[in-house]
C-alpha atoms as a PDB file:
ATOM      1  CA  UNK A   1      -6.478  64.324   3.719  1.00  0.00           C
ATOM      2  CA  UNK A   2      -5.365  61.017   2.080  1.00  0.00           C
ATOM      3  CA  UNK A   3      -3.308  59.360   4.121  1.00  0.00           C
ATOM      4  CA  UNK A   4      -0.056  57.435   2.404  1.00  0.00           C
ATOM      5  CA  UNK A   5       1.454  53.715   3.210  1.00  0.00           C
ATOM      6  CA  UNK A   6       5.130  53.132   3.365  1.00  0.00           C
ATOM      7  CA  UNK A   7       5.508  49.685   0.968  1.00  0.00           C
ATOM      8  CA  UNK A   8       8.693  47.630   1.623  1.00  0.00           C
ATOM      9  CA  UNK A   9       9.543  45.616  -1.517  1.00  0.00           C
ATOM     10  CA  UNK A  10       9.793  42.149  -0.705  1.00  0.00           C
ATOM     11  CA  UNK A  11      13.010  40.199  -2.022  1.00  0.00           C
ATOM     12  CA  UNK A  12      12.581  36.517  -1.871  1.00  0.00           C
ATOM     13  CA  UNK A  13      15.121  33.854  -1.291  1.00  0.00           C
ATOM     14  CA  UNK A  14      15.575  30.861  -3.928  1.00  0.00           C
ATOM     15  CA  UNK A  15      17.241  27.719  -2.423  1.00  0.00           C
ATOM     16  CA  UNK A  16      18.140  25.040  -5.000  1.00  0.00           C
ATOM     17  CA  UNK A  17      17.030  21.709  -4.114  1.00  0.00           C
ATOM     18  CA  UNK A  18      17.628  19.592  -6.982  1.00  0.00           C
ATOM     19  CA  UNK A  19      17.918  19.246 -10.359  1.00  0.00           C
ATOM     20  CA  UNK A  20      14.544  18.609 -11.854  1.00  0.00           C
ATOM     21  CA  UNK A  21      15.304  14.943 -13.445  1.00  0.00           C
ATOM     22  CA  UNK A  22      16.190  13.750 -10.283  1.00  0.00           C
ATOM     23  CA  UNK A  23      12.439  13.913  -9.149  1.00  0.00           C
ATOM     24  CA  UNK A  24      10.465  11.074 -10.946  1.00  0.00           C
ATOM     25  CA  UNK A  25       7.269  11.898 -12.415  1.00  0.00           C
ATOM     26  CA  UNK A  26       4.289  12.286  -9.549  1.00  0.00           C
ATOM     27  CA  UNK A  27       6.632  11.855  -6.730  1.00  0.00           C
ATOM     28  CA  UNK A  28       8.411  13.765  -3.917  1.00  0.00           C
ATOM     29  CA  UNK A  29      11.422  14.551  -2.193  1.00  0.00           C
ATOM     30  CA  UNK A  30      12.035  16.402   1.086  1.00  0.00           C
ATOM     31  CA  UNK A  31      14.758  18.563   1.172  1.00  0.00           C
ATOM     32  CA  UNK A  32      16.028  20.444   4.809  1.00  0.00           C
ATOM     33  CA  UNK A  33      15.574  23.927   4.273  1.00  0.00           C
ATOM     34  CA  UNK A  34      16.834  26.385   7.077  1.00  0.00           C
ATOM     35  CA  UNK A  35      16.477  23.617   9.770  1.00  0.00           C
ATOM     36  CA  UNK A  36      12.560  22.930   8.261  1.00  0.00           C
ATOM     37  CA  UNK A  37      11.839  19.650   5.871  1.00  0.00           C
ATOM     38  CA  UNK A  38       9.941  20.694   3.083  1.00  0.00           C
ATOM     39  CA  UNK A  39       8.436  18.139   0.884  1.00  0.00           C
ATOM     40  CA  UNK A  40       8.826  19.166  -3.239  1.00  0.00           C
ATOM     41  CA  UNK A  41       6.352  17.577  -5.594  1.00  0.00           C
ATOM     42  CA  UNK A  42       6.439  17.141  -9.311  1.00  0.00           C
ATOM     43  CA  UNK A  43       3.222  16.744 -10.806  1.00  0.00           C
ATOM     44  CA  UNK A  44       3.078  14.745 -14.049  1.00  0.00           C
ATOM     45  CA  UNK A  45       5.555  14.395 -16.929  1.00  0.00           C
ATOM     46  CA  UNK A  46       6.328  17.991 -17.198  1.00  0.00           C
ATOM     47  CA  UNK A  47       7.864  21.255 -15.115  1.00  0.00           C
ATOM     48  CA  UNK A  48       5.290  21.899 -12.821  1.00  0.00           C
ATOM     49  CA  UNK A  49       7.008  21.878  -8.821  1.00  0.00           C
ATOM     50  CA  UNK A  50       5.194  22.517  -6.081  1.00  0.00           C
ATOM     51  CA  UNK A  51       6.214  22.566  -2.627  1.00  0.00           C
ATOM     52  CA  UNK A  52       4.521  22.230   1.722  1.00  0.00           C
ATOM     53  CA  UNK A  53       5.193  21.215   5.142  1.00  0.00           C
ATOM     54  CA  UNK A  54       6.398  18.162   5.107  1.00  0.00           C
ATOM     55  CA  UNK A  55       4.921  17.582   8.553  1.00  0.00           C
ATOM     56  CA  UNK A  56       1.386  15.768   8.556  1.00  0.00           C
ATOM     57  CA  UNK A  57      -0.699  16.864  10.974  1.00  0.00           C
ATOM     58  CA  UNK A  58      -2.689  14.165  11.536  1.00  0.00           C
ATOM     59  CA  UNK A  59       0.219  11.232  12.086  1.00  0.00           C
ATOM     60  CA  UNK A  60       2.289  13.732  13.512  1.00  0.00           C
ATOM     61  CA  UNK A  61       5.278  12.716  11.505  1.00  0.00           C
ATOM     62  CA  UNK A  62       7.349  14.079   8.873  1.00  0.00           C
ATOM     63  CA  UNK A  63       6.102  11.852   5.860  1.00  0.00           C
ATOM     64  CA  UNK A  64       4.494  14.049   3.301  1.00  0.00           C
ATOM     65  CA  UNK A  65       6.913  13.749   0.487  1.00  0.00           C
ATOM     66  CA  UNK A  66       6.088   9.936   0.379  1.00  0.00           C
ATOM     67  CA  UNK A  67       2.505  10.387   0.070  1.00  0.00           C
ATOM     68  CA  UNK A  68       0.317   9.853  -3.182  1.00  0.00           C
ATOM     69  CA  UNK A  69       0.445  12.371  -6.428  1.00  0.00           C
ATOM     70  CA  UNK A  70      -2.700  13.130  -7.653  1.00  0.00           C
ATOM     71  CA  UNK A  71      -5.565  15.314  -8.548  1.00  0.00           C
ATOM     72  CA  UNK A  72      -8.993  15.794  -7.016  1.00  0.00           C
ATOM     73  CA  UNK A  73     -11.061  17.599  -9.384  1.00  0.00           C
ATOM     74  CA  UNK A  74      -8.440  19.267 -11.585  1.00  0.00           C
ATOM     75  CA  UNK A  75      -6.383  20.447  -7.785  1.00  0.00           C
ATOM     76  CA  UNK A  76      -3.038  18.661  -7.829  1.00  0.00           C
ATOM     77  CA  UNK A  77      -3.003  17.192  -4.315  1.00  0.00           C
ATOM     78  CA  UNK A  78      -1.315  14.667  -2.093  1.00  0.00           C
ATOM     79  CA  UNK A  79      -2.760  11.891  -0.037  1.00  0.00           C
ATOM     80  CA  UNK A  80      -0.762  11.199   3.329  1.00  0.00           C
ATOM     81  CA  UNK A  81       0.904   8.002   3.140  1.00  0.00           C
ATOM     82  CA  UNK A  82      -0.540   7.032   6.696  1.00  0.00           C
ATOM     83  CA  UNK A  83      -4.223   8.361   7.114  1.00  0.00           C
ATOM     84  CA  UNK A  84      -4.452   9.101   3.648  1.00  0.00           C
ATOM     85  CA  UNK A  85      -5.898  12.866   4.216  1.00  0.00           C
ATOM     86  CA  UNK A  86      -5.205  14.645   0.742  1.00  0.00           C
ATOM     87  CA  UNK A  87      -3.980  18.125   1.044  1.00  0.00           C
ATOM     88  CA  UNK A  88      -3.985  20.667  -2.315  1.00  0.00           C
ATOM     89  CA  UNK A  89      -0.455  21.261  -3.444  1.00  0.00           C
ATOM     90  CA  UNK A  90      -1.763  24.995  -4.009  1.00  0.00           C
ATOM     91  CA  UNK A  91      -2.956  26.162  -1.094  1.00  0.00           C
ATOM     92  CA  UNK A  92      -1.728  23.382   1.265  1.00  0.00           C
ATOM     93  CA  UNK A  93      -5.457  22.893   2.454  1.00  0.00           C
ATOM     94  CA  UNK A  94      -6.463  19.457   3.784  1.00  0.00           C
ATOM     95  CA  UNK A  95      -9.102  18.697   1.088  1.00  0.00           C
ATOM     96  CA  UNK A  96     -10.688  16.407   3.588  1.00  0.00           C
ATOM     97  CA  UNK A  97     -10.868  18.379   6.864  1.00  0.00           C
ATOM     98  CA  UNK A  98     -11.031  22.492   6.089  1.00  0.00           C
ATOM     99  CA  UNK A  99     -10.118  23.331   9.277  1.00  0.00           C
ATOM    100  CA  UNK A 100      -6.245  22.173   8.428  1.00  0.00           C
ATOM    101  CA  UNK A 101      -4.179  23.941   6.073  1.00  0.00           C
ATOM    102  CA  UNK A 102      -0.485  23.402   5.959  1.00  0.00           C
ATOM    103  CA  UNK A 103       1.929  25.942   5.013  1.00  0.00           C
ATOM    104  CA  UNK A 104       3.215  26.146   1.161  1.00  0.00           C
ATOM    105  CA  UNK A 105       6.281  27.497  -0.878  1.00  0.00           C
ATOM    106  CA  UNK A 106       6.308  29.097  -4.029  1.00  0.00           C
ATOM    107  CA  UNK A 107       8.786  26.422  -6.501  1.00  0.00           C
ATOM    108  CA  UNK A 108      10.212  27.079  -9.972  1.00  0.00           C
ATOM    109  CA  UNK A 109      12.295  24.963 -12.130  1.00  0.00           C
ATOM    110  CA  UNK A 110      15.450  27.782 -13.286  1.00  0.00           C
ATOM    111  CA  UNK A 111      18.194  26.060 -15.497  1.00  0.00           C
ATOM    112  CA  UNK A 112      16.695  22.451 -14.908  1.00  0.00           C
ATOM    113  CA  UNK A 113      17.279  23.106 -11.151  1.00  0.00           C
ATOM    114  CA  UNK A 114      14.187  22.983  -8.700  1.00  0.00           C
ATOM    115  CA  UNK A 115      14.280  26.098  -6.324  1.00  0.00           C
ATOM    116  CA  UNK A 116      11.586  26.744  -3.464  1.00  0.00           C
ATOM    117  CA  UNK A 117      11.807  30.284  -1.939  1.00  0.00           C
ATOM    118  CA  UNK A 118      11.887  31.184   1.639  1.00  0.00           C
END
């Protein structure tokens, strides 16, 4: 006898954060989202948006969005602007200590206006 799984669709929330221009090139803001700062990244020239914690675990302070834009091996990343841990703006993974992953948010760029969902 097979046995069959009740699947809830999922509907995600979009917030807008910004529009898109007002992020420079391999920067970040943080924007307060549902009482939780969440640091947005855009990573070169282009439309790509990608968005974690904006708490660093390591300095204990909210400060992410003011680290370094960069890559390590082809993984867009950002480097802590205190320690200088990098963490991978996919997976939120501390590149330097694998034990630490932060929590990410899926971002999209809809009618030139960043949007993370939560």
């Amino acid at each position: 006898m097979s046995q069959i799984e009740s699947i809830q669709p999922t509907t995600q929330q979009w917030t807008i954060i910004c529009p898109l221009d007002r992020i420079l090139p391999n920067t970040g803001v943080c924007a307060l989202v549902n009482d939780r700062q969440i640091a947005v990244f855009r990573v070169g020239e282009g439309m790509d948006v990608y968005a974690i914690d904006n708490y660093d675990p390591f300095s204990k302070a909210n400060v992410l969005s003011r680290g370094i834009v960069g890559d390590r091996n082809g993984i867009p990343k950002v480097a802590s602007p205190i320690y200088k841990q990098n963490f991978s703006l996919l997976t939120g993974e501390c590149l330097d200590d694998s034990s630490v992953k932060l929590e990410t948010f899926s971002a999209r760029i809809v009618d030139g206006q960043v949007q993370i969902s939560n």
